[in-house]
N, C-alpha and C. Protein backbone atom coordinates (compact mmCIF):
# COMPACT_ATOMS: atom_id res chain seq x y z
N UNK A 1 -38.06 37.44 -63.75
CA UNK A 1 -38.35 36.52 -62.66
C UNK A 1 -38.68 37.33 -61.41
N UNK A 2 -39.81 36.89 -61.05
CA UNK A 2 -40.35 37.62 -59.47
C UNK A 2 -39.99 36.78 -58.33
N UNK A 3 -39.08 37.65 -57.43
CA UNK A 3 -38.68 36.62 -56.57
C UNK A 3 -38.85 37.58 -55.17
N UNK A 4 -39.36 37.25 -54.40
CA UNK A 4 -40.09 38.40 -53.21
C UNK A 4 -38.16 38.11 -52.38
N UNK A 5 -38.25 39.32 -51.80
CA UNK A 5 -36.77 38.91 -50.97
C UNK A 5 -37.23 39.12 -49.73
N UNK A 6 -36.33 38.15 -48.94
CA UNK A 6 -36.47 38.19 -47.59
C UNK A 6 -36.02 39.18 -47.11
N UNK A 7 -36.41 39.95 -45.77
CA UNK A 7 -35.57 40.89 -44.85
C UNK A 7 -33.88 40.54 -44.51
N UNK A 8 -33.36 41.36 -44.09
CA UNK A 8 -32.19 40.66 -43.61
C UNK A 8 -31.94 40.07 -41.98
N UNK A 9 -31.46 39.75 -41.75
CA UNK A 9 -30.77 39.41 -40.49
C UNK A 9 -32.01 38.49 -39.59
N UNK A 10 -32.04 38.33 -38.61
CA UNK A 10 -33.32 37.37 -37.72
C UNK A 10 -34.23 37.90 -37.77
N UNK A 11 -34.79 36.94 -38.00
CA UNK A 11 -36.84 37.57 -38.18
C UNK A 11 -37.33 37.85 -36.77
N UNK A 12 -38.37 38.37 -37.25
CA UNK A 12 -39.05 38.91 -35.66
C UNK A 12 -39.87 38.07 -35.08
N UNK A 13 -39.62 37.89 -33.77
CA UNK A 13 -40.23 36.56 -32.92
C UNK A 13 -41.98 36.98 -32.77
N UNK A 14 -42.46 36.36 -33.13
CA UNK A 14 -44.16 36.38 -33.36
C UNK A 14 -44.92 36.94 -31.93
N UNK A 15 -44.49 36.79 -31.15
CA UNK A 15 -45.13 36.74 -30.09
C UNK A 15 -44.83 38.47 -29.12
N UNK A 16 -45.84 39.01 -28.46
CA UNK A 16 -45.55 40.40 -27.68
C UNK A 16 -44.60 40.57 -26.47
N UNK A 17 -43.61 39.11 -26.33
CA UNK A 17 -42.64 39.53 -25.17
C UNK A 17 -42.07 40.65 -25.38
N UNK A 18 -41.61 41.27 -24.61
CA UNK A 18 -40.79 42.57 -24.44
C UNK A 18 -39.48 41.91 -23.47
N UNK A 19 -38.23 41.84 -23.85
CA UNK A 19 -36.70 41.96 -23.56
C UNK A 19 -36.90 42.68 -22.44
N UNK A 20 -36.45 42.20 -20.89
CA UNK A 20 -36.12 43.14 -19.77
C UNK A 20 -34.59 42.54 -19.34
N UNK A 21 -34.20 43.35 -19.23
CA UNK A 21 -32.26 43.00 -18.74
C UNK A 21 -32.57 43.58 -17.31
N UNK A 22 -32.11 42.51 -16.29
CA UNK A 22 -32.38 42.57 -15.03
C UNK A 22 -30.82 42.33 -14.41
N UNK A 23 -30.60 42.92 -13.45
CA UNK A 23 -29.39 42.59 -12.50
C UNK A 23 -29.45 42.21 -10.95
N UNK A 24 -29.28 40.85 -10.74
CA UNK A 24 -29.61 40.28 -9.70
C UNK A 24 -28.43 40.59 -8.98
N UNK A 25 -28.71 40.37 -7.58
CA UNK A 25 -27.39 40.36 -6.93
C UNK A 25 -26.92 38.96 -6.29
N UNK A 26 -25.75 38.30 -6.67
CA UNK A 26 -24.97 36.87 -6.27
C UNK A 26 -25.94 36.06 -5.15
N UNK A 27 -26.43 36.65 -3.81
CA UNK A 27 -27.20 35.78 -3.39
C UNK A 27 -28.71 35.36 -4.39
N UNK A 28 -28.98 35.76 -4.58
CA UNK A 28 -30.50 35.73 -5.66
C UNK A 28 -30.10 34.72 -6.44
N UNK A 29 -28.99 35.20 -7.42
CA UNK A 29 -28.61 33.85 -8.42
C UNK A 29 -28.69 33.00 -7.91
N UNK A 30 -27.86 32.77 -6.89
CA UNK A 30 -27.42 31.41 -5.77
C UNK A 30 -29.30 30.63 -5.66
N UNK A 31 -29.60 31.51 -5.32
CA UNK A 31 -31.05 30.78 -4.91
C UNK A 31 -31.82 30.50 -6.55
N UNK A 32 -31.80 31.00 -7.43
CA UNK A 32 -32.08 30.52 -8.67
C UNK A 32 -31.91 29.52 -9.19
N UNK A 33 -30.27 29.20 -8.79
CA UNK A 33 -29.61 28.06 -9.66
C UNK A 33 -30.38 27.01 -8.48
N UNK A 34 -30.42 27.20 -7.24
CA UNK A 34 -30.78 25.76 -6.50
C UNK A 34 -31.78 25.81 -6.54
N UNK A 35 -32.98 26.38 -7.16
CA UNK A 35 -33.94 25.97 -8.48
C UNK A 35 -34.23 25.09 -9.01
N UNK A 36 -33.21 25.67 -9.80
CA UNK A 36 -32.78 25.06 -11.48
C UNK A 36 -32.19 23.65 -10.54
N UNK A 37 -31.08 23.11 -9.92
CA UNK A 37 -30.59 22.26 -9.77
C UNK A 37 -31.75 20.81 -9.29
N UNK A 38 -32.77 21.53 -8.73
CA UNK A 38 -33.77 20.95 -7.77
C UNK A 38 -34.83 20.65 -8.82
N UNK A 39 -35.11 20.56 -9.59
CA UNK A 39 -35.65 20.23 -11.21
C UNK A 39 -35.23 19.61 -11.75
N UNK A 40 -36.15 18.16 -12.05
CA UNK A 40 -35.84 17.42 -12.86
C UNK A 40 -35.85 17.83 -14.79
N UNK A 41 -36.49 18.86 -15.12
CA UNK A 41 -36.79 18.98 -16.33
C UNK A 41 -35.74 19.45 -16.87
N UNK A 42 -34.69 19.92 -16.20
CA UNK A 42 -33.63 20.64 -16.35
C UNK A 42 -34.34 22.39 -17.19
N UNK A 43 -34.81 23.20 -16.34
CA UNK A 43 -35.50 24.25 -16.36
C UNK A 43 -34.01 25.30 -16.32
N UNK A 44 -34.04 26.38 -17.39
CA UNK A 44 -33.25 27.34 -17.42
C UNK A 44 -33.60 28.26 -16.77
N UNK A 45 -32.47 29.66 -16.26
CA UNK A 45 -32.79 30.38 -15.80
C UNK A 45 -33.77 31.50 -15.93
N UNK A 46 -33.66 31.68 -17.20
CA UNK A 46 -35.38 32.64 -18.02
C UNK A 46 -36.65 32.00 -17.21
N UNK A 47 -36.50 31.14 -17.51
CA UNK A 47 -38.40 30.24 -17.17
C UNK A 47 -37.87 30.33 -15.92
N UNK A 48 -37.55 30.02 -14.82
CA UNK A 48 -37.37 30.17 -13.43
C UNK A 48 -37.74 31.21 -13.02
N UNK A 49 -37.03 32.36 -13.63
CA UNK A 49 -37.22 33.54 -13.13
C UNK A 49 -38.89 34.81 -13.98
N UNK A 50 -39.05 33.44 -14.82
CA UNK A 50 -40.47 34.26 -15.07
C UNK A 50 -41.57 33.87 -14.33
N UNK A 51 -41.08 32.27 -14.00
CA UNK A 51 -42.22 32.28 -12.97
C UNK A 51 -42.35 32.45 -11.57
N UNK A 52 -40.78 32.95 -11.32
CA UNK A 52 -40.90 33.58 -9.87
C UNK A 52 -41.59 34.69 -9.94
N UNK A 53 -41.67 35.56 -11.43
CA UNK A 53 -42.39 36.71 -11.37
C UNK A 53 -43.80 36.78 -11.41
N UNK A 54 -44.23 35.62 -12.25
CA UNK A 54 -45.25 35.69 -12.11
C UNK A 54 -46.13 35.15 -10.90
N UNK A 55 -45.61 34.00 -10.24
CA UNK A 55 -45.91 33.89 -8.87
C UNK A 55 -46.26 35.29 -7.64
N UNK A 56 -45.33 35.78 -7.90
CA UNK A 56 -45.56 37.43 -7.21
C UNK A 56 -46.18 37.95 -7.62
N UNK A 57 -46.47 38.14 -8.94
CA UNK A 57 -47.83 38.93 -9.21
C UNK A 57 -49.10 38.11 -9.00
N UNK A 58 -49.46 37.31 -8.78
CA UNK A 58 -50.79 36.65 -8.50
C UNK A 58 -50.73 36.52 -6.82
N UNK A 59 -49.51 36.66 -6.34
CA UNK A 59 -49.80 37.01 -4.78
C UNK A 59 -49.89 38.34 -4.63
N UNK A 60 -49.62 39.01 -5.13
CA UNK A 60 -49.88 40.87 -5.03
C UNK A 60 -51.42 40.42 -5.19
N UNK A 61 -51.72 40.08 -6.10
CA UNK A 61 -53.13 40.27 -6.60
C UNK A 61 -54.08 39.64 -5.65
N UNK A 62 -53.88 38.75 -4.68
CA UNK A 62 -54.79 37.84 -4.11
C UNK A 62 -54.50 38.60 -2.50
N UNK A 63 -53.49 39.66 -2.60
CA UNK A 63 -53.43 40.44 -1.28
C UNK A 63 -52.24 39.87 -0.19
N UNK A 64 -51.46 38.66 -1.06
CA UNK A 64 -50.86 38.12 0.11
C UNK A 64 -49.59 38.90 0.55
């Protein structure tokens, strides 16, 4: 019987994100979460803080 085996442990997420571990300091959070609180979609802190990043990079880029 041919039976292909799976890898072990969690598969690899399809997509080219790269993992960055960041350390904010307590005021920053503070302003994150009242964000997050100020959102109806109930938006987590990842997506918040990717698009604060990416917001800054398209103002770098436009010179502001």
């Amino acid at each position: 019987m041919n039976v292909a085996q799976t890898g072990r442990g969690r598969p690899r997420k399809r997509d080219k994100a790269i993992l960055v571990g960041v350390r904010f300091p307590k005021p920053m959070i503070d302003e994150i979460e009242a964000i997050i609180a100020d959102r109806m979609e109930g938006a987590d802190r990842s997506s918040v803080v990717r698009e604060l990043v990416a917001e800054a990079i398209q103002a770098r880029r436009r010179g502001d």
